[in-house]
N, C-alpha and C. Protein backbone atom coordinates (compact mmCIF):
# COMPACT_ATOMS: atom_id res chain seq x y z
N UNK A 1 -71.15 65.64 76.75
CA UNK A 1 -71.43 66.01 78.14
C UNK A 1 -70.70 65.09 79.12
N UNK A 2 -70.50 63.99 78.96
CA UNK A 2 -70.48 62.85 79.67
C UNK A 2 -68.55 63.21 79.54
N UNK A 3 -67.56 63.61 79.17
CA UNK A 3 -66.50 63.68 78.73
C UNK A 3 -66.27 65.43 80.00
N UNK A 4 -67.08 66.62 79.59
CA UNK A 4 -66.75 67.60 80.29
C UNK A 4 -67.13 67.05 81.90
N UNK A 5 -68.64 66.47 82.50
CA UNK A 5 -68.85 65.56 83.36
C UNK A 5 -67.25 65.10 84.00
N UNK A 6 -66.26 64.30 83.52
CA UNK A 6 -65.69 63.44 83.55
C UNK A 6 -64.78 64.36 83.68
N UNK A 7 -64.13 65.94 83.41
CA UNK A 7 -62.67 66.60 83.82
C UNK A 7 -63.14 67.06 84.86
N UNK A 8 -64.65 67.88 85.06
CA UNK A 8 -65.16 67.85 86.04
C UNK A 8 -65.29 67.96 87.30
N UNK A 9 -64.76 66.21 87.26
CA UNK A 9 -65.00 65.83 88.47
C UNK A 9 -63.59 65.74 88.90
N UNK A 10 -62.50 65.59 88.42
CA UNK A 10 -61.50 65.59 88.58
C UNK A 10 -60.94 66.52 89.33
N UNK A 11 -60.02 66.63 90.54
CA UNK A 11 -59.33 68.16 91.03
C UNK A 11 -59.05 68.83 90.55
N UNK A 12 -58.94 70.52 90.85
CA UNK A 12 -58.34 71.31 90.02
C UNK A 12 -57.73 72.35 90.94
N UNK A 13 -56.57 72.55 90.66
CA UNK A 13 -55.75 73.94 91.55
C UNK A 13 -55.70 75.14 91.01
N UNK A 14 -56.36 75.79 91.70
CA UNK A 14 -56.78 77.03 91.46
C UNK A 14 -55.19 77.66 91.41
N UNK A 15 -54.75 78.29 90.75
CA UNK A 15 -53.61 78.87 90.92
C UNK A 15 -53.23 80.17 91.64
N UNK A 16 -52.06 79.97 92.46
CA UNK A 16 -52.09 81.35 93.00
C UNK A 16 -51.82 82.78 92.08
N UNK A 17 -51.21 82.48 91.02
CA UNK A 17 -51.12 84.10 90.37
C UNK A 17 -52.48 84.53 89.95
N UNK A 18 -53.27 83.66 89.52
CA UNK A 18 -54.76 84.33 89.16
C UNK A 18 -55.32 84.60 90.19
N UNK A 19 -55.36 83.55 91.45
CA UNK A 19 -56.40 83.96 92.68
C UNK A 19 -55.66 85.64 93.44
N UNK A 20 -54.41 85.50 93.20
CA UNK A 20 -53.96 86.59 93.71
C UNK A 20 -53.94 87.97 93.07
N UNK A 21 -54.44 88.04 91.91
CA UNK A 21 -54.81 89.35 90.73
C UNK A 21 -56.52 90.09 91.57
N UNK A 22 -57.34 88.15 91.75
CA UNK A 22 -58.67 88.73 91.82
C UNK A 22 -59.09 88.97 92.89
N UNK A 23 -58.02 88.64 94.46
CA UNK A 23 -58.30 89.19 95.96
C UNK A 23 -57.45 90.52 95.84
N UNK A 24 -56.69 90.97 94.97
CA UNK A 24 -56.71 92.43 94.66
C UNK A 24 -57.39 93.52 94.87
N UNK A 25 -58.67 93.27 94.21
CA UNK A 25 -59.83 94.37 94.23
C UNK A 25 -61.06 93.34 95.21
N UNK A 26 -61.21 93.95 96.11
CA UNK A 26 -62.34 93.59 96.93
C UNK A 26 -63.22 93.34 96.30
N UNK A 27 -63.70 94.15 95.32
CA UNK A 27 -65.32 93.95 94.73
C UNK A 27 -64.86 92.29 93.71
N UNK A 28 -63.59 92.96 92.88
CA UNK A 28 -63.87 91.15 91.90
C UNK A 28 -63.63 89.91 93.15
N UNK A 29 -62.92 89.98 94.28
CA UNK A 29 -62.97 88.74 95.03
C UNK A 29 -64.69 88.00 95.82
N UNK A 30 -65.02 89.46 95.97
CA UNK A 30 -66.42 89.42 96.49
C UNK A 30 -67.17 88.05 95.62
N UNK A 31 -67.35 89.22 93.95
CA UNK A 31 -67.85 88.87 93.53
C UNK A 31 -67.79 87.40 92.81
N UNK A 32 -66.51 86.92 92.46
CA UNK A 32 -65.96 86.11 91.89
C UNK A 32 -66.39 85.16 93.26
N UNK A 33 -66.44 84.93 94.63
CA UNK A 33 -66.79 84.00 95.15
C UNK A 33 -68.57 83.77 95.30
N UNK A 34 -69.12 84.74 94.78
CA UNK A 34 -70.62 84.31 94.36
C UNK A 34 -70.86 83.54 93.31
N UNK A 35 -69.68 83.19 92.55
CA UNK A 35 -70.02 82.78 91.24
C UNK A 35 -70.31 80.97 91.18
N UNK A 36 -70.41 80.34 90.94
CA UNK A 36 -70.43 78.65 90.87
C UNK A 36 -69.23 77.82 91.56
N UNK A 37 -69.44 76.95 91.50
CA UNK A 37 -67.70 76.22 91.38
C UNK A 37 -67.11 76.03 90.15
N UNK A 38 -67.95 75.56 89.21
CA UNK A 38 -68.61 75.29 88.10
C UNK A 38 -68.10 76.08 86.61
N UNK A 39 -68.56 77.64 86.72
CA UNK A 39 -67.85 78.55 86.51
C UNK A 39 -66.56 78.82 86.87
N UNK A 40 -66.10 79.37 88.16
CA UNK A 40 -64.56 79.49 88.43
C UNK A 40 -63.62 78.45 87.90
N UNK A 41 -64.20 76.95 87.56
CA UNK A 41 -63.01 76.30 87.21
C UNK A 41 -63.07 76.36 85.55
N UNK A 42 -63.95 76.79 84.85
CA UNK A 42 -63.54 76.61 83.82
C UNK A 42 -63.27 77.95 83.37
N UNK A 43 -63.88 79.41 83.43
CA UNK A 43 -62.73 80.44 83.66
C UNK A 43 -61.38 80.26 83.94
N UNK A 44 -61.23 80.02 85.08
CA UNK A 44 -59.92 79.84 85.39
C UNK A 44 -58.51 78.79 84.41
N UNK A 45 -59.20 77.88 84.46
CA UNK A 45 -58.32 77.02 83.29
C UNK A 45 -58.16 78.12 82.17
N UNK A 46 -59.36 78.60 81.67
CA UNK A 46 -59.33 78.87 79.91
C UNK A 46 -58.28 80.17 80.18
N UNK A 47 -58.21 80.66 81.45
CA UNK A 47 -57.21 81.73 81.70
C UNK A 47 -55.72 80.76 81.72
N UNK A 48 -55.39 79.81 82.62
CA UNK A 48 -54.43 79.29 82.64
C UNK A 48 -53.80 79.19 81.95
N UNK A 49 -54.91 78.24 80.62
CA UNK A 49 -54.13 77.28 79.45
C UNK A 49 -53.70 78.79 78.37
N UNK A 50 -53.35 79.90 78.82
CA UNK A 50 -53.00 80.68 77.74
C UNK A 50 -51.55 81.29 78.53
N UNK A 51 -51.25 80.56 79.62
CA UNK A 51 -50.25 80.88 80.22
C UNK A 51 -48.66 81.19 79.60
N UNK A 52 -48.80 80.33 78.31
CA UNK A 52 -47.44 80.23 77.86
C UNK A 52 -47.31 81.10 76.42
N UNK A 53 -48.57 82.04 76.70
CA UNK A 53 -48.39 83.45 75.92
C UNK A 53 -48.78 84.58 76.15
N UNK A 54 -48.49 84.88 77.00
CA UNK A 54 -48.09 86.15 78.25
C UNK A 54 -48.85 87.30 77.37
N UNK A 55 -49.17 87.51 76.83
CA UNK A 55 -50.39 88.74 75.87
C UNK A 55 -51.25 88.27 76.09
N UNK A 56 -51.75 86.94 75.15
CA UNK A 56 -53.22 86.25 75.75
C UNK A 56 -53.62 86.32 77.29
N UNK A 57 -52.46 85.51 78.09
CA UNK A 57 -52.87 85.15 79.14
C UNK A 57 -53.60 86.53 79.75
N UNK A 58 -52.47 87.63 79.65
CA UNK A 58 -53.08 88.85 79.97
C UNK A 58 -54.59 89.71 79.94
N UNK A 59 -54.97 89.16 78.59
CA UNK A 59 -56.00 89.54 77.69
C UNK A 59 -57.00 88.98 78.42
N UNK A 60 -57.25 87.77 78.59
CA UNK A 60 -58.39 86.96 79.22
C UNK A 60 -57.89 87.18 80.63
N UNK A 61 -57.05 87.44 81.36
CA UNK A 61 -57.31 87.55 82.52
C UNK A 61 -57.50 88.93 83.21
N UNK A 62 -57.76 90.15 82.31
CA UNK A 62 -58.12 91.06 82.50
C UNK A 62 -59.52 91.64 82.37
N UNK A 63 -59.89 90.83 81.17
CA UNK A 63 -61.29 90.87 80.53
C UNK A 63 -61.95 89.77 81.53
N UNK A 64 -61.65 88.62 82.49
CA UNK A 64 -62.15 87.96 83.70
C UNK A 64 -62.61 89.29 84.89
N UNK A 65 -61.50 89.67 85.00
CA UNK A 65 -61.14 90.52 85.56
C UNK A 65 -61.98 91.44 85.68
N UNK A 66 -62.75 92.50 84.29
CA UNK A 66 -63.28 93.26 84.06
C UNK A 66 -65.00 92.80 84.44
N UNK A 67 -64.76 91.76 83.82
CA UNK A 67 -66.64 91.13 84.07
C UNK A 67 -66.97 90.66 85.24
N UNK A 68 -66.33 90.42 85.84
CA UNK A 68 -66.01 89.92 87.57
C UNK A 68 -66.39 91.46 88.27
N UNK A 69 -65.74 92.00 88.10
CA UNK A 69 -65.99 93.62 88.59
C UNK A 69 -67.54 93.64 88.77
N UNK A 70 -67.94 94.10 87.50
CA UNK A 70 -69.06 94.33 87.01
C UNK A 70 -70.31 93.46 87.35
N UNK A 71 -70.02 92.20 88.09
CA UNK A 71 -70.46 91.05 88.63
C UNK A 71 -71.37 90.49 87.34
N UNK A 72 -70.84 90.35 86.30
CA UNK A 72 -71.25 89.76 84.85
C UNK A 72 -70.54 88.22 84.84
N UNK A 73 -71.28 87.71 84.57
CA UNK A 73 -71.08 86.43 84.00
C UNK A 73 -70.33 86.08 82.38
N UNK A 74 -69.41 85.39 82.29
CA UNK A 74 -69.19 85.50 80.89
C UNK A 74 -69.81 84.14 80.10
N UNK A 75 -70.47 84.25 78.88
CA UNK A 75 -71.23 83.18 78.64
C UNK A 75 -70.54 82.48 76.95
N UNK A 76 -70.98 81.34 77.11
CA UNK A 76 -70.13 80.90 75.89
C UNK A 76 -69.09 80.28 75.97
N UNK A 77 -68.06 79.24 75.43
CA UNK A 77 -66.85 78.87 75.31
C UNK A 77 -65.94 79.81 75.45
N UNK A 78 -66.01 80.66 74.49
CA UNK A 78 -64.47 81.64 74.45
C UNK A 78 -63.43 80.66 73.65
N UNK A 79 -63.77 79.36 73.09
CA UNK A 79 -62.93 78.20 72.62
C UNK A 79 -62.80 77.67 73.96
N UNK A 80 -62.83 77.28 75.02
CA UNK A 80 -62.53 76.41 76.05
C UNK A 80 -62.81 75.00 75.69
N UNK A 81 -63.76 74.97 74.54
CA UNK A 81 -64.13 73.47 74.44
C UNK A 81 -62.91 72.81 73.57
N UNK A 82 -62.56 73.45 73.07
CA UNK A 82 -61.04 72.37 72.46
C UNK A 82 -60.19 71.66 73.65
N UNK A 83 -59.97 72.18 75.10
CA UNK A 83 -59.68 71.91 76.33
C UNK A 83 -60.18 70.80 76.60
N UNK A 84 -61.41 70.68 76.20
CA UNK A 84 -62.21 69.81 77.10
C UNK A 84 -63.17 68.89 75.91
């Protein structure tokens, strides 16, 4: 705990190609800004860090994408904890 605590707190830049997919559709921007801080940054990374394989990246940032819509929460790692 004390280790995720600790990236955390650290800055994080939201990137513009993802923020700009999810002010796309009104409803996922809506919704996606109800969500935590908390949430959005570690979504967002686990979308990032798949950046440099353009299928994945796709995959999770569509399926964000999809549950965001739907104003669903996604629960679980997804593996993000090897990240962190």
């Amino acid at each position: 705990m004390d280790k995720i605590r600790n990236v955390l707190s650290e800055p994080f830049v939201f990137p513009d190609n993802i923020l700009n997919k999810l002010q796309a559709d009104p409803t996922v921007w809506n919704n996606y800004q109800q969500f935590s801080d908390t949430y959005k940054r570690i979504r967002i990374a686990y979308i990032q860090a798949a950046e440099i394989r353009p299928e994945e990246f796709e995959k999770r940032l569509n399926n964000f994408i999809n549950k965001t819509k739907e104003n669903k929460i996604i629960t679980g790692f997804g593996g993000i904890d090897k990240y962190y």
